[in-house]
Protein backbone atom coordinates (compact mmCIF):
# COMPACT_ATOMS: atom_id res chain seq x y z
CA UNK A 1 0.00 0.00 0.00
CA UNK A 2 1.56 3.11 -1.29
CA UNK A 3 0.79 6.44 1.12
CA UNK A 4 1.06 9.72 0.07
CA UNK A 5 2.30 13.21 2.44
CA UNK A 6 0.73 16.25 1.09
CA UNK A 7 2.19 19.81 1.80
CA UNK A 8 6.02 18.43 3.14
CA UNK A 9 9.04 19.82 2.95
CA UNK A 10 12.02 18.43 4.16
CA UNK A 11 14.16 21.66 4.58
CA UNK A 12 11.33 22.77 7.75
CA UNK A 13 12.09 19.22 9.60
CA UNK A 14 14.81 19.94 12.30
CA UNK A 15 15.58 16.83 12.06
CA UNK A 16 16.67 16.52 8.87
CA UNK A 17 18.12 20.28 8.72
CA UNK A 18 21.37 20.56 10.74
CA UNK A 19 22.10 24.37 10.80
CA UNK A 20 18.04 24.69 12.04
CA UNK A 21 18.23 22.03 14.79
CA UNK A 22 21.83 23.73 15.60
CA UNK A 23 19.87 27.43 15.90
CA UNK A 24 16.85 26.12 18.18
CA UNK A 25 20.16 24.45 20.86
CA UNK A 26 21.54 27.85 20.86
CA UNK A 27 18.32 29.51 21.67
CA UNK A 28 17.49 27.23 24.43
CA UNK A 29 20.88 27.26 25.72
CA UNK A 30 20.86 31.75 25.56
CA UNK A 31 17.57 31.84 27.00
CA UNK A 32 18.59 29.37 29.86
CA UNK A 33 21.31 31.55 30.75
CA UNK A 34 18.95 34.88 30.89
CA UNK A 35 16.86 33.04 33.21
CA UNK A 36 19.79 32.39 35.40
CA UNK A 37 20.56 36.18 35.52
CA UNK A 38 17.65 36.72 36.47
CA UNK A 39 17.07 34.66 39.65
CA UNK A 40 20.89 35.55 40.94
CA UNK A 41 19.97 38.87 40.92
CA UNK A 42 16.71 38.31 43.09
CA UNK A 43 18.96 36.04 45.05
CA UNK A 44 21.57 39.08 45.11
CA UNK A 45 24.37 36.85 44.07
CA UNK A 46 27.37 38.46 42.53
CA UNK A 47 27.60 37.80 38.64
CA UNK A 48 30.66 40.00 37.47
CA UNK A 49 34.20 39.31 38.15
CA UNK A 50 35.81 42.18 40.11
CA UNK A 51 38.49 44.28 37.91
CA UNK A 52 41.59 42.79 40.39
CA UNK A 53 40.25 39.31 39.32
CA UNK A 54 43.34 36.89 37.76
CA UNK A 55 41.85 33.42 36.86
CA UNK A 56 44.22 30.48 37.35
CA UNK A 57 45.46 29.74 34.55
CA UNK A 58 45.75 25.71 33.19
CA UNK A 59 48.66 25.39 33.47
CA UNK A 60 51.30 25.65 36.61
CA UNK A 61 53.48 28.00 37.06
CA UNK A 62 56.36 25.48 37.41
CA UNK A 63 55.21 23.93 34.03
CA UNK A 64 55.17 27.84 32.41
CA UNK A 65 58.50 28.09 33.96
CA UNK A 66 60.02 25.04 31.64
CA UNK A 67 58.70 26.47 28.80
CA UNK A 68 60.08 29.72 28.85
CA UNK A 69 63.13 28.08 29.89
CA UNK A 70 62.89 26.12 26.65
CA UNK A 71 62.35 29.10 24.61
CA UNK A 72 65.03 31.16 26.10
CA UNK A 73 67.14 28.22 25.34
CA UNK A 74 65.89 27.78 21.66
CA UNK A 75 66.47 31.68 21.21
CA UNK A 76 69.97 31.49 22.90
CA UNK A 77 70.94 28.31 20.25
CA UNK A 78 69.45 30.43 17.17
CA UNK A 79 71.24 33.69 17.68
CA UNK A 80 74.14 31.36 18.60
CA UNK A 81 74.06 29.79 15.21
CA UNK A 82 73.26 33.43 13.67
CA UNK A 83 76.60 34.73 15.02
CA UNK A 84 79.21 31.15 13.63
CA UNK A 85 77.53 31.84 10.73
CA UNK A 86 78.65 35.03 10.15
CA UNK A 87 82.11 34.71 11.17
CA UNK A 88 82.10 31.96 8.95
CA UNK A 89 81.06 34.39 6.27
CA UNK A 90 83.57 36.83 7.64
CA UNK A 91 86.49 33.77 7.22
CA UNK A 92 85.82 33.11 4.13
CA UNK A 93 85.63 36.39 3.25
CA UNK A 94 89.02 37.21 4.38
CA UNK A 95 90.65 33.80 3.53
CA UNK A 96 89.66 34.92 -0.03
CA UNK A 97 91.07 38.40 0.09
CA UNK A 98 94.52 36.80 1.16
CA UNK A 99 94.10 34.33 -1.43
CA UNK A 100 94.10 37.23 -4.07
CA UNK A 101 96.46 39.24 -2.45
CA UNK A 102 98.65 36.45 -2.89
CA UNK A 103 98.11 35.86 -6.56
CA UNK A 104 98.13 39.17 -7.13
CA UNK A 105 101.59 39.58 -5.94
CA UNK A 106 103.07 36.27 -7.32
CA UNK A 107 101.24 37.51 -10.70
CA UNK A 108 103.67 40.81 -10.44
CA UNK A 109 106.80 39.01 -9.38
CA UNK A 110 106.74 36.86 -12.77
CA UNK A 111 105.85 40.05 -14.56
CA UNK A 112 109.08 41.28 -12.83
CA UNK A 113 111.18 38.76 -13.18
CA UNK A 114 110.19 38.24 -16.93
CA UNK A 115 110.83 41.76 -17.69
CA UNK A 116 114.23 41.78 -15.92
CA UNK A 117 114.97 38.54 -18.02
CA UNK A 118 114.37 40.21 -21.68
CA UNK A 119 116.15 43.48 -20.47
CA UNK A 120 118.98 40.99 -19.54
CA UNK A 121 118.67 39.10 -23.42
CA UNK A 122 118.64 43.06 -24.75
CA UNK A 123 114.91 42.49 -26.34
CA UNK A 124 114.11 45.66 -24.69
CA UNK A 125 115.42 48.96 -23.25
CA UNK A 126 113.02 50.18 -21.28
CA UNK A 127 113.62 50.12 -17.16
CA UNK A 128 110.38 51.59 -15.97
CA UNK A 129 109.17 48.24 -14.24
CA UNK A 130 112.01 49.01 -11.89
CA UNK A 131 110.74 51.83 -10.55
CA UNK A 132 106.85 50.63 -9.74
CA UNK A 133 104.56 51.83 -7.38
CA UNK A 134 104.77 48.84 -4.63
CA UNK A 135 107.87 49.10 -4.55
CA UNK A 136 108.56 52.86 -4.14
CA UNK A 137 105.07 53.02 -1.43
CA UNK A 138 107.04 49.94 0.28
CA UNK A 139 110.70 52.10 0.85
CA UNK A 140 109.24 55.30 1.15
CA UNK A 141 107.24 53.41 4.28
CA UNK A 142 111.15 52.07 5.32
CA UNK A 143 112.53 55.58 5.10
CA UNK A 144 109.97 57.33 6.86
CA UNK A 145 110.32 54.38 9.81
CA UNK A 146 114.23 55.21 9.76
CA UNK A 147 113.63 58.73 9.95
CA UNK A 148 110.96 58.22 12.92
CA UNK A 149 113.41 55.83 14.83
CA UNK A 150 116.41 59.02 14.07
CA UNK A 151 113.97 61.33 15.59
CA UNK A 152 113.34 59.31 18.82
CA UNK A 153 117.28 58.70 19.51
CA UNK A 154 117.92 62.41 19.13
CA UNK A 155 114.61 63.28 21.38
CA UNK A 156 115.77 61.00 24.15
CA UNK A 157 119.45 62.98 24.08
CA UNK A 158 118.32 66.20 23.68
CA UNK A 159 114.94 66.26 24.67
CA UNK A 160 111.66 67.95 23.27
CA UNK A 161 111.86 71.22 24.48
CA UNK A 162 109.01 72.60 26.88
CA UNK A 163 109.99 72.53 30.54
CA UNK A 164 113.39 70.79 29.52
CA UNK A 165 114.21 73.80 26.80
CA UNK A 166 116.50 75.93 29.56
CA UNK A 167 117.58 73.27 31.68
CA UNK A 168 121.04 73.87 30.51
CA UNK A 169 121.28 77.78 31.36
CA UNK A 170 122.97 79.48 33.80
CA UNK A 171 120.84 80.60 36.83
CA UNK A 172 121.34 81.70 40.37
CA UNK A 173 122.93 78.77 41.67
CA UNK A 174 125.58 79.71 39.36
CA UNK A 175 126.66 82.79 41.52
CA UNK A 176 127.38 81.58 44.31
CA UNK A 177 130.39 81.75 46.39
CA UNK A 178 130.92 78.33 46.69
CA UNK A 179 132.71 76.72 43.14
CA UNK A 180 129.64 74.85 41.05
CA UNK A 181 132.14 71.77 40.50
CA UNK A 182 133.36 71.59 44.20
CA UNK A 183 136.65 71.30 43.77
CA UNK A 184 139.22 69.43 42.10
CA UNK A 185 139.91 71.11 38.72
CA UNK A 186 139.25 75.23 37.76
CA UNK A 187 138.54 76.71 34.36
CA UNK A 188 142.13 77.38 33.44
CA UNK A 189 144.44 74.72 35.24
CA UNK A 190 144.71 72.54 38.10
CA UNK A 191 143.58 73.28 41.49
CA UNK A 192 147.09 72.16 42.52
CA UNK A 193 150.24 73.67 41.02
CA UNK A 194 154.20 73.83 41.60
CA UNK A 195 155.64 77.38 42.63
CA UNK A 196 158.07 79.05 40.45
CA UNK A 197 161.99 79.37 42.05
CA UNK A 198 163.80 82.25 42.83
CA UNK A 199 166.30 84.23 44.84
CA UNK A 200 165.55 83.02 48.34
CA UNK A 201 162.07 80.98 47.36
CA UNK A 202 161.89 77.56 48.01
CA UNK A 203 161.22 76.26 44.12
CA UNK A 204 159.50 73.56 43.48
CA UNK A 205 157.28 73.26 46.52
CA UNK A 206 153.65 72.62 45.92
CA UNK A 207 150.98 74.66 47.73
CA UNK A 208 147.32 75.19 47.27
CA UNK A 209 146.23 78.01 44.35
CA UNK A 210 143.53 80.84 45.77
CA UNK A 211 140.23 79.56 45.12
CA UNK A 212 139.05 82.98 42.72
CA UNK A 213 135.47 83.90 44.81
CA UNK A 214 131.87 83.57 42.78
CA UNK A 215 130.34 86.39 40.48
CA UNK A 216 128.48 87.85 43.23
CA UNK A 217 131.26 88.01 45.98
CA UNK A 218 132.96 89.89 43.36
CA UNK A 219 130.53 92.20 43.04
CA UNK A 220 130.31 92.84 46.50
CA UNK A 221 134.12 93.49 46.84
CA UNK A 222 133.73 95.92 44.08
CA UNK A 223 131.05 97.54 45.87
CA UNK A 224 133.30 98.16 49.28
């Protein structure tokens, strides 16, 4: 026996429409939670967090602790590998500059020497290649280091001037009475010398010459 359903549709069945059976949940569930208000607030029950309010959070704070520890880590081991691999860079870099440094000057010794080998064999006259830039850059640099160690020798035995410049000048201690040298030899001769012989003297008989007095006893004799 074959039955017929007039007037429907399957689209109005919740039960065959998912997003419509979903919807009328929702409701229920929203309308549930408005009556709750409602009776905490006749209840006076408190319904808001306070602003201070931290949750706990899921996970403990000794777990938290391992993972930053593991990211710190992670980050440490990254920039670490960041930082070989530019002085890696910064090797090979340099390695390479010394490599061509090097070829460059083994490329100009052969040039040399095969220049000063066909001026030798007379194939050609001209000598320029003896004078090249290196070379002249490399003695002007000895020169000027001869020159600065000249300069330094004659510094340290006559010094640089300043508060050394009149070190050598006379000055008060100079004029004094007493002789600067203190004794044993006098501008002029000996501070011991024979006496001449005569009628009556007793030549050859050694005796002390007068010790000549300082600038500014002299003056002061002068003065009497």
């Amino acid at each position: 026996m074959k039955g017929t359903v007039k007037n429907f549709n399957l689209d109005e069945d919740p039960i065959h429409n998912d997003f419509k059976r979903e919807m009328i949940f929702y409701r229920q569930a929203q309308q549930a939670v408005l009556d709750g208000y409602e009776r905490l607030e006749k209840l006076e029950r408190p319904t808001l967090r306070p602003d201070d309010y931290f949750a706990e959070m899921a996970k403990s704070d000794v777990h938290m602790q391992k993972v930053r520890k593991r990211l710190m880590n992670k980050k440490a081991g990254q920039e670490m590998s960041e930082k070989v691999k530019k002085i890696r860079e910064i090797k090979k870099f340099g390695k390479r500059v010394q490599i061509e440094r090097e070829q460059q000057k083994h490329k100009e010794k052969r040039e040399m020497l095969e220049k000063v080998k066909q001026f030798r064999k007379g194939k050609t006259d001209n000598i320029d290649f003896l004078s090249n830039k290196p070379l002249r850059e490399q003695r002007n640099r000895v020169d000027g280091r001869k020159t600065n160690l000249r300069r330094a020798m004659k510094d340290r035995k006559y010094g640089k001037g300043g508060m050394r410049r009149n070190e050598k000048r006379n000055n008060s201690n100079d004029f004094d009475d007493e002789p600067r040298h203190g004794g044993g030899f006098q501008k002029g001769g000996n501070k011991f010398k024979a006496g001449k012989g005569g009628k009556g003297g007793k030549g050859g008989k050694i005796h002390a010459a007068k010790i000549r007095p300082g600038k500014r006893r002299r003056q002061q004799m002068k003065g009497r």
